[in-house]
N, C-alpha and C. Protein backbone atom coordinates (compact mmCIF):
# COMPACT_ATOMS: atom_id res chain seq x y z
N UNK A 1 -22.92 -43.91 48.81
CA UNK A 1 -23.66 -42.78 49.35
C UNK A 1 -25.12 -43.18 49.48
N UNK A 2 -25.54 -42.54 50.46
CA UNK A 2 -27.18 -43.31 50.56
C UNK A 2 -28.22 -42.55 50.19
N UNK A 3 -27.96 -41.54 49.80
CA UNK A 3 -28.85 -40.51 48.97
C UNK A 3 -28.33 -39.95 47.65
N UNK A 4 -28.54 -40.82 46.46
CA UNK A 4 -28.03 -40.26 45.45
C UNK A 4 -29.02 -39.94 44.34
N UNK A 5 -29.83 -39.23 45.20
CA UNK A 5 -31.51 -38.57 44.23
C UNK A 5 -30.88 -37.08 44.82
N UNK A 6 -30.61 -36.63 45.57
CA UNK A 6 -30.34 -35.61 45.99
C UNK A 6 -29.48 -34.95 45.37
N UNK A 7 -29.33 -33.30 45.43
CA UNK A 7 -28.27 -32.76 45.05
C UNK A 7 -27.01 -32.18 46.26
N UNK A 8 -25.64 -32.40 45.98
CA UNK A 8 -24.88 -31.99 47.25
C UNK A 8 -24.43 -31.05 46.71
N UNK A 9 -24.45 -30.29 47.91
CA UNK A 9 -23.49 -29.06 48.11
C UNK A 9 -22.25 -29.32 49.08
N UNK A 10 -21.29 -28.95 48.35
CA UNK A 10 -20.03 -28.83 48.94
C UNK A 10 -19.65 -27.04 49.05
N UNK A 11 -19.15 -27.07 50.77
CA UNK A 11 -18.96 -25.82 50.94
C UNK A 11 -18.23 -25.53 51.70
N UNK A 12 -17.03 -24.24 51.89
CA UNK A 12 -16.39 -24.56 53.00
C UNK A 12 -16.94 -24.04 54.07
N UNK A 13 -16.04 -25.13 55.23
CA UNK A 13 -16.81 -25.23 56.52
C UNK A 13 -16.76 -24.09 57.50
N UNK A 14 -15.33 -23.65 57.45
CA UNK A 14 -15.35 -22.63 58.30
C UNK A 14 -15.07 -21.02 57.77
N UNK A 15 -16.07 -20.98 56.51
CA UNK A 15 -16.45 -20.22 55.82
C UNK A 15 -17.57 -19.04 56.80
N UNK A 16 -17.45 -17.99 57.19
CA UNK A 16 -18.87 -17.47 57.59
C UNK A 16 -19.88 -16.89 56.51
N UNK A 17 -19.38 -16.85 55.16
CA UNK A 17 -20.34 -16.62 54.08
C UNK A 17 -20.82 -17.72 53.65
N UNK A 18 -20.31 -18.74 53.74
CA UNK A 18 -20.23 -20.33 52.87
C UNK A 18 -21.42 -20.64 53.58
N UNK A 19 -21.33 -20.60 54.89
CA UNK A 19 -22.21 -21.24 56.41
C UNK A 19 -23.46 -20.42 56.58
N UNK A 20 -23.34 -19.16 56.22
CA UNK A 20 -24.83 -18.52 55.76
C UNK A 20 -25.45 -18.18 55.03
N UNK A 21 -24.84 -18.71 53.77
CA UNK A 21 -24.94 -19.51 52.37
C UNK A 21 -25.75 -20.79 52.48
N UNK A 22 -25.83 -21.72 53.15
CA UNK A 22 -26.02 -22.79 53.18
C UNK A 22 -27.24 -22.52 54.40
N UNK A 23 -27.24 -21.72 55.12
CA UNK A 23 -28.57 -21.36 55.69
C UNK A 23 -29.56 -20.35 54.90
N UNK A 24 -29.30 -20.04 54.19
CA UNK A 24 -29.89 -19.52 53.06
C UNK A 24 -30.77 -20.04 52.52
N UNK A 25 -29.67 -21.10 52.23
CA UNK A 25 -30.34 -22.18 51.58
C UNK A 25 -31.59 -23.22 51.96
N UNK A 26 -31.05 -23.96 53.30
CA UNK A 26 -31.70 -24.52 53.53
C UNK A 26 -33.20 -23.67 53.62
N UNK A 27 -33.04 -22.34 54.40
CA UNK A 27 -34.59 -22.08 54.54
C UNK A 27 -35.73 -21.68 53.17
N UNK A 28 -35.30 -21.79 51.84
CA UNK A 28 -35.75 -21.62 51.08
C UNK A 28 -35.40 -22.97 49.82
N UNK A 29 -35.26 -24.13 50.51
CA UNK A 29 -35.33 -25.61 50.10
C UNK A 29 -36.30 -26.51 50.38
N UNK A 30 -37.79 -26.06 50.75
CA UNK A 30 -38.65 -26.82 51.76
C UNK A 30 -38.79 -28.50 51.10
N UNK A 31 -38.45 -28.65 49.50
CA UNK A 31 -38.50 -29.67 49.12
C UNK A 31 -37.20 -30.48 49.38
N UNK A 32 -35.99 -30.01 50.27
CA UNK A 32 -35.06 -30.48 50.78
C UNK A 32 -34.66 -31.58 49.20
N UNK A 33 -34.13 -30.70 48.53
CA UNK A 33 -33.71 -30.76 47.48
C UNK A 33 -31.79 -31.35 47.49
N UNK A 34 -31.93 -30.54 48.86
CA UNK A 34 -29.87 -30.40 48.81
C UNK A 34 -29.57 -31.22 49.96
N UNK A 35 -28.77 -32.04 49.81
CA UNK A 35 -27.36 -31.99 51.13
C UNK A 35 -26.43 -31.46 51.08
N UNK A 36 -26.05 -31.87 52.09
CA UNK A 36 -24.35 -30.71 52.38
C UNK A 36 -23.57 -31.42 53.03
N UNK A 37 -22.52 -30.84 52.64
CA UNK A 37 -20.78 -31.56 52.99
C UNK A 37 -19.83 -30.43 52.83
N UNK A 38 -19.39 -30.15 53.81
CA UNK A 38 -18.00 -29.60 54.16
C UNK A 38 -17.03 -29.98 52.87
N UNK A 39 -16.52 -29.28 52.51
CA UNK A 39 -15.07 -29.50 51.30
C UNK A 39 -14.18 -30.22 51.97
N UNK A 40 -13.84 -29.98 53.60
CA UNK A 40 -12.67 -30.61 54.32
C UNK A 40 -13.24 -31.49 55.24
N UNK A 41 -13.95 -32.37 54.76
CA UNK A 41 -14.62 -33.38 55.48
C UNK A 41 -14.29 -34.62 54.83
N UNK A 42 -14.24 -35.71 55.25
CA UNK A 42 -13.73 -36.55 54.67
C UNK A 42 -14.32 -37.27 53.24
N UNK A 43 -15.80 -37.05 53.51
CA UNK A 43 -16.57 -37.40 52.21
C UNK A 43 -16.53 -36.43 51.54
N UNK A 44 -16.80 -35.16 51.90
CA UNK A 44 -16.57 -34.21 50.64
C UNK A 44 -15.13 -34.43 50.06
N UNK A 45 -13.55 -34.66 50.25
CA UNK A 45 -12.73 -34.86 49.70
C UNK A 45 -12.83 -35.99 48.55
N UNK A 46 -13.67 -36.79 49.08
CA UNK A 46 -13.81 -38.19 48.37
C UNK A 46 -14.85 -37.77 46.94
N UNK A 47 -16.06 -36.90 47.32
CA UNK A 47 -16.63 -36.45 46.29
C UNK A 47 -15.75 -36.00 45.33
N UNK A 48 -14.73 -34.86 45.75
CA UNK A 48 -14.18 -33.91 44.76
C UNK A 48 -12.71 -35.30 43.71
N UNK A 49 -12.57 -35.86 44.84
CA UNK A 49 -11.55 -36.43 44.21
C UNK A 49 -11.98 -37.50 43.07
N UNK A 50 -13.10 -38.10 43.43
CA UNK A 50 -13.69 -39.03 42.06
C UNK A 50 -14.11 -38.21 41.21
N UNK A 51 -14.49 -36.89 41.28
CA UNK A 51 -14.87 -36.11 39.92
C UNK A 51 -13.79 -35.49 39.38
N UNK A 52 -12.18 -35.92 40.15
CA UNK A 52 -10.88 -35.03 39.63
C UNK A 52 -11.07 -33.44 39.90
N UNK A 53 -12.03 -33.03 40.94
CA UNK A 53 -11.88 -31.51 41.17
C UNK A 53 -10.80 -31.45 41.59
N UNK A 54 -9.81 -30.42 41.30
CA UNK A 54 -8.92 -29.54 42.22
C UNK A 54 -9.41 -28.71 43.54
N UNK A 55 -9.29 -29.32 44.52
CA UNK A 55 -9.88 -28.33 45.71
C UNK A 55 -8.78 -26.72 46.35
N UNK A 56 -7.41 -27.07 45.59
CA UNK A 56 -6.38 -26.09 45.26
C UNK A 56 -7.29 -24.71 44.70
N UNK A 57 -7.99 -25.09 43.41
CA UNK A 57 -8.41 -24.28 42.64
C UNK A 57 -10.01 -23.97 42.57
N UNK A 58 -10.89 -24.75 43.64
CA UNK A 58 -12.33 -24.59 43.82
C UNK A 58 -12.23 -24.52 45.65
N UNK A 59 -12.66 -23.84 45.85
CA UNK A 59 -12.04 -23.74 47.40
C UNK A 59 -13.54 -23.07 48.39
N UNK A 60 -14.41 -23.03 47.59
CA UNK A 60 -15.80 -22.32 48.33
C UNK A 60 -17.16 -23.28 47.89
N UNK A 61 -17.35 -23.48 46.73
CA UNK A 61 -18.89 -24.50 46.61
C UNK A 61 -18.62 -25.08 45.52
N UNK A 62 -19.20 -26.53 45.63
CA UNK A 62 -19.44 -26.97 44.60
C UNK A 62 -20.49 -27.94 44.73
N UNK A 63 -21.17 -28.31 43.58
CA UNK A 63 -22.73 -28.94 43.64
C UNK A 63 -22.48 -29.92 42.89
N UNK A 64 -23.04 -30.81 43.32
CA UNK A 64 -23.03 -32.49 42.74
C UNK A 64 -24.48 -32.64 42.21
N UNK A 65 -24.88 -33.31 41.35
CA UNK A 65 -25.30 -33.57 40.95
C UNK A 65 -25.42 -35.15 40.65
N UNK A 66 -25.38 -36.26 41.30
CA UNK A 66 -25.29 -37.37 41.55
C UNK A 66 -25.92 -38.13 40.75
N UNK A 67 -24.57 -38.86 39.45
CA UNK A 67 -25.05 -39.87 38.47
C UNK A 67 -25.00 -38.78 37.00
N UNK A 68 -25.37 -37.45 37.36
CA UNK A 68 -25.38 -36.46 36.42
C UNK A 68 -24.16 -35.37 35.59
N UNK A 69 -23.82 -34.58 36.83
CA UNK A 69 -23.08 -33.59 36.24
C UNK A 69 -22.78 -33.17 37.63
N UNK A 70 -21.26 -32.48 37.72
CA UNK A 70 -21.20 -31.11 39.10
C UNK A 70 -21.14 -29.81 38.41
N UNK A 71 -21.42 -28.78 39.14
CA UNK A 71 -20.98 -27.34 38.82
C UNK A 71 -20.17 -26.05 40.05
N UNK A 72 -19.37 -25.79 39.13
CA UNK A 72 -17.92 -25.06 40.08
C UNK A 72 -18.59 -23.79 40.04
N UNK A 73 -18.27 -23.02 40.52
CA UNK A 73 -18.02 -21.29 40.80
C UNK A 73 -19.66 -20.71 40.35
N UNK A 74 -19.80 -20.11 39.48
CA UNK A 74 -20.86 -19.39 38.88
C UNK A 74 -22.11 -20.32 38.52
N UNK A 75 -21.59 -20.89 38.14
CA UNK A 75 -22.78 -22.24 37.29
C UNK A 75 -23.29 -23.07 38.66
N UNK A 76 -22.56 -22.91 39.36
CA UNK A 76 -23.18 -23.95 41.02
C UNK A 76 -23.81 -22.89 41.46
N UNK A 77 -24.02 -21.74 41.56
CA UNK A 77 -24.76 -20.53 42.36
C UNK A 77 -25.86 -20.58 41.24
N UNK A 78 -25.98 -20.63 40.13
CA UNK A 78 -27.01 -20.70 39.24
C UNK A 78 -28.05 -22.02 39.38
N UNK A 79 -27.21 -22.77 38.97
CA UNK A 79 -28.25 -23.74 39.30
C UNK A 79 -28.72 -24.11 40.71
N UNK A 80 -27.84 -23.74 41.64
CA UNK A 80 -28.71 -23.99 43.45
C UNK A 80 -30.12 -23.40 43.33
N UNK A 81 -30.14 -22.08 42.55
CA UNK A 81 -30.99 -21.03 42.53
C UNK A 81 -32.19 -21.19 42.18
N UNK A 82 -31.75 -21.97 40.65
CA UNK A 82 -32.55 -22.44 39.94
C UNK A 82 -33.74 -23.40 40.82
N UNK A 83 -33.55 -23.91 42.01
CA UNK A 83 -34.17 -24.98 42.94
C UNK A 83 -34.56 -24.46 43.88
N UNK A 84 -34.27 -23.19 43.98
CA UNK A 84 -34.85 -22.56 45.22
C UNK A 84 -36.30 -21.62 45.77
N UNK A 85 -36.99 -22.00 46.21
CA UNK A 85 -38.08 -21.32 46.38
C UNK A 85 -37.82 -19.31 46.32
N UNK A 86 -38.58 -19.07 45.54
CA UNK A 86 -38.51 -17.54 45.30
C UNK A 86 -37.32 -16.80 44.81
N UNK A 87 -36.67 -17.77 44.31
CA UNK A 87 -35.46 -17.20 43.77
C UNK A 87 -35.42 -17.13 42.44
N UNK A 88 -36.44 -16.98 41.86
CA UNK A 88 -36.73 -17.30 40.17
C UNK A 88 -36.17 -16.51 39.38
N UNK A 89 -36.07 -15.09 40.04
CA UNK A 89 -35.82 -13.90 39.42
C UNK A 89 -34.40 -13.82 39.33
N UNK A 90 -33.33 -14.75 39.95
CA UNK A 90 -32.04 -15.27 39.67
C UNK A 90 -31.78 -15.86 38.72
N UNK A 91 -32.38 -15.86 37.95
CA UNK A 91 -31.96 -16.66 36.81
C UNK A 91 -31.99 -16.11 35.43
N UNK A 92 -33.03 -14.88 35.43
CA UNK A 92 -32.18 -14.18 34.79
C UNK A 92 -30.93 -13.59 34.49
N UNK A 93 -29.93 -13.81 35.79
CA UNK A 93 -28.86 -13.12 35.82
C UNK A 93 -27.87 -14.40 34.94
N UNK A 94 -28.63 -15.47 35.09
CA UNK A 94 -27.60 -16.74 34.08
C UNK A 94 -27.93 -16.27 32.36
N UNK A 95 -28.98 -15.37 32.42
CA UNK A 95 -29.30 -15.35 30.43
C UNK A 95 -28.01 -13.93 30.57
N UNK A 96 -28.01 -12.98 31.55
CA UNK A 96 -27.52 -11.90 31.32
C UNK A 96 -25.96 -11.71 31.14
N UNK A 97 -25.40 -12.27 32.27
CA UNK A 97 -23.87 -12.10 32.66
C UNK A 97 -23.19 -13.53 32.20
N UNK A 98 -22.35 -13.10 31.00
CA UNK A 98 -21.83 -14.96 30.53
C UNK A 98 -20.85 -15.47 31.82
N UNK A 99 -20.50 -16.51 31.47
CA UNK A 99 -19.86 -17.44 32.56
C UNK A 99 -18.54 -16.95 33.13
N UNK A 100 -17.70 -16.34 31.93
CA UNK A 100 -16.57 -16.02 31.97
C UNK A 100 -16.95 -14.67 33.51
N UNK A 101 -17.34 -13.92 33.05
CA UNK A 101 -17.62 -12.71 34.01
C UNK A 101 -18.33 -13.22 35.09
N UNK A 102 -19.09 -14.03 35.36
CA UNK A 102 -19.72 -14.86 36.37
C UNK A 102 -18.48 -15.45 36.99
N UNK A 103 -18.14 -16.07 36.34
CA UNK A 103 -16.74 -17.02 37.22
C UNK A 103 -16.05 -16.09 37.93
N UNK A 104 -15.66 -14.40 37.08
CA UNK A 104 -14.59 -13.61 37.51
C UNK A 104 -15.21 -12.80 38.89
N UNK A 105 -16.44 -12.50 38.92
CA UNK A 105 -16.83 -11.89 40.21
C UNK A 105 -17.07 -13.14 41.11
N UNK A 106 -17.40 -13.88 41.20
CA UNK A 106 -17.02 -15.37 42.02
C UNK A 106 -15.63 -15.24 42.27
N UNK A 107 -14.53 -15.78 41.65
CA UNK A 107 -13.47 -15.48 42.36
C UNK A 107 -12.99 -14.40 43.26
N UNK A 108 -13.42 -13.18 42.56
CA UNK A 108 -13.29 -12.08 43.58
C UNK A 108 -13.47 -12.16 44.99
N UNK A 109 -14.94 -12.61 44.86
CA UNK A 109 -15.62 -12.74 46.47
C UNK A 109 -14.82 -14.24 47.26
N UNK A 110 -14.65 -15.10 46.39
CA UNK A 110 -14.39 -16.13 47.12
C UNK A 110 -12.76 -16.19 47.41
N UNK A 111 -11.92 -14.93 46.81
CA UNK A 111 -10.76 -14.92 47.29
C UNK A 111 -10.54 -13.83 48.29
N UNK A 112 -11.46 -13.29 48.30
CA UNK A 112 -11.84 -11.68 49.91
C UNK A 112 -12.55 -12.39 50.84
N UNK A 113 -13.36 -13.61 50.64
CA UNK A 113 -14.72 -14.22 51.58
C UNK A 113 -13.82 -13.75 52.91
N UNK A 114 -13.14 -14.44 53.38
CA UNK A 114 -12.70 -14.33 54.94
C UNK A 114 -12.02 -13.08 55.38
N UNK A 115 -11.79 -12.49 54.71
CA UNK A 115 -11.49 -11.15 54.92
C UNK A 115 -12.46 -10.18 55.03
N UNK A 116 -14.04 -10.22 54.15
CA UNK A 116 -14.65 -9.28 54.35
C UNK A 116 -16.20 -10.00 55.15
N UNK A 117 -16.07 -11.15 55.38
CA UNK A 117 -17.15 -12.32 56.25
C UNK A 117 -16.36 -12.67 57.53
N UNK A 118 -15.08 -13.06 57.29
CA UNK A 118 -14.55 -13.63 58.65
C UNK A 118 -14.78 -15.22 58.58
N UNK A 119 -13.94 -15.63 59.67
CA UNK A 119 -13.81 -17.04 59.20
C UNK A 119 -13.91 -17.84 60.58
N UNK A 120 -13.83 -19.04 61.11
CA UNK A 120 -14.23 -19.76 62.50
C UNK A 120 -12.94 -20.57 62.15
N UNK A 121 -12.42 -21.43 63.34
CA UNK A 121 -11.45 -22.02 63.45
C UNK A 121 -12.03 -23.37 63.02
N UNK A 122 -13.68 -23.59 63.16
CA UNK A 122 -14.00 -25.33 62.97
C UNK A 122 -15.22 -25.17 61.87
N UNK A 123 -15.29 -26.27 61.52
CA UNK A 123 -16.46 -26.40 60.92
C UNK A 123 -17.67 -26.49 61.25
N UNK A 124 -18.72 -26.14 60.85
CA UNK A 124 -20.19 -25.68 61.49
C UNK A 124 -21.07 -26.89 61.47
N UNK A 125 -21.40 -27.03 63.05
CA UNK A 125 -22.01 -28.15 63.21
C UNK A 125 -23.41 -28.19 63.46
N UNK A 126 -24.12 -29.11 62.31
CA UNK A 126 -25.75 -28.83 62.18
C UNK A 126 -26.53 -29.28 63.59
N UNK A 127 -27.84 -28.28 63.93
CA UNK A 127 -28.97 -28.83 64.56
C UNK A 127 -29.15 -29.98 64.37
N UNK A 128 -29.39 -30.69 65.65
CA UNK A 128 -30.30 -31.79 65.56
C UNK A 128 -31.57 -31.30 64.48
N UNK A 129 -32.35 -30.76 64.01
CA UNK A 129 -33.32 -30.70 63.17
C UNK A 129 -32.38 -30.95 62.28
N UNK A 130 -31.58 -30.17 61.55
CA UNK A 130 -31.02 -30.06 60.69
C UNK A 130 -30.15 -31.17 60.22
N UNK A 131 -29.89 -32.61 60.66
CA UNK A 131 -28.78 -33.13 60.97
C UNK A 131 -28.90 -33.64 59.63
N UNK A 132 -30.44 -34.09 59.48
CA UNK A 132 -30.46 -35.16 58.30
C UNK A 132 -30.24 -34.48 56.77
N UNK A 133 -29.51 -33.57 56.64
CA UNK A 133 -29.42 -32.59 55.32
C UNK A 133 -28.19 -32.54 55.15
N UNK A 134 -27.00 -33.04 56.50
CA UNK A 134 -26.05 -33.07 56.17
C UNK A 134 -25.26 -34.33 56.06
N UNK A 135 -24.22 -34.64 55.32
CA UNK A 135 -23.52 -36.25 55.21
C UNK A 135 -22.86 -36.46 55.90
């Protein structure tokens, strides 16, 4: 990988929450902190599979942390946050709500996402501006 100072986000692609999730993101990353990779892309498979993720059982984001650590469900929305311009006040919600209940409203949403977001047949393909943020 040729950027492994960076943190990746893995997300799905033809997600419409995932995809404006990740524009979210980017516009409040000015230190371009993150890349991104599709879950069903060929490098994101390759990510999940050297860390032994189940993509069966993680199916919406996950964050790499390269050389370090990844984080699944609740703990990957926490720490993105944690990096994000003006989002400080998110992080209280990691002292407040433990993981277990964090994980459980995460699943919720991420097993309704396409039902109550809607979903695209392909995966979302970045701006030329944007190109270099993604793998």
């Amino acid at each position: 990988m040729e950027e492994t100072s960076k943190k990746i986000i893995l997300f799905d692609g033809v997600c419409n929450l995932c995809n404006g999730a990740v524009q979210f993101i980017i516009r409040r990353d000015p230190e371009e902190v993150f890349r991104f990779a599709t879950l069903q892309s060929e490098i994101g498979q390759n990510l999940c599979k050297e860390r032994h993720i189940n993509t069966d059982k993680v199916d919406s984001i996950v964050l790499i942390d390269p050389g370090k650590a990844y984080y699944l469900k609740y703990e990957a929305v926490l720490e993105i946050t944690n990096h994000l311009k003006g989002m400080g006040w998110l992080r209280v919600l990691g002292y407040v709500l433990p993981k277990s209940l964090g994980d459980l409203m995460y699943d919720l949403i991420a097993r309704k996402r396409y039902r109550w977001f809607g979903n695209t047949s392909s995966c979302m393909v970045p701006t030329a501006e944007l190109k270099n943020r993604f793998l």
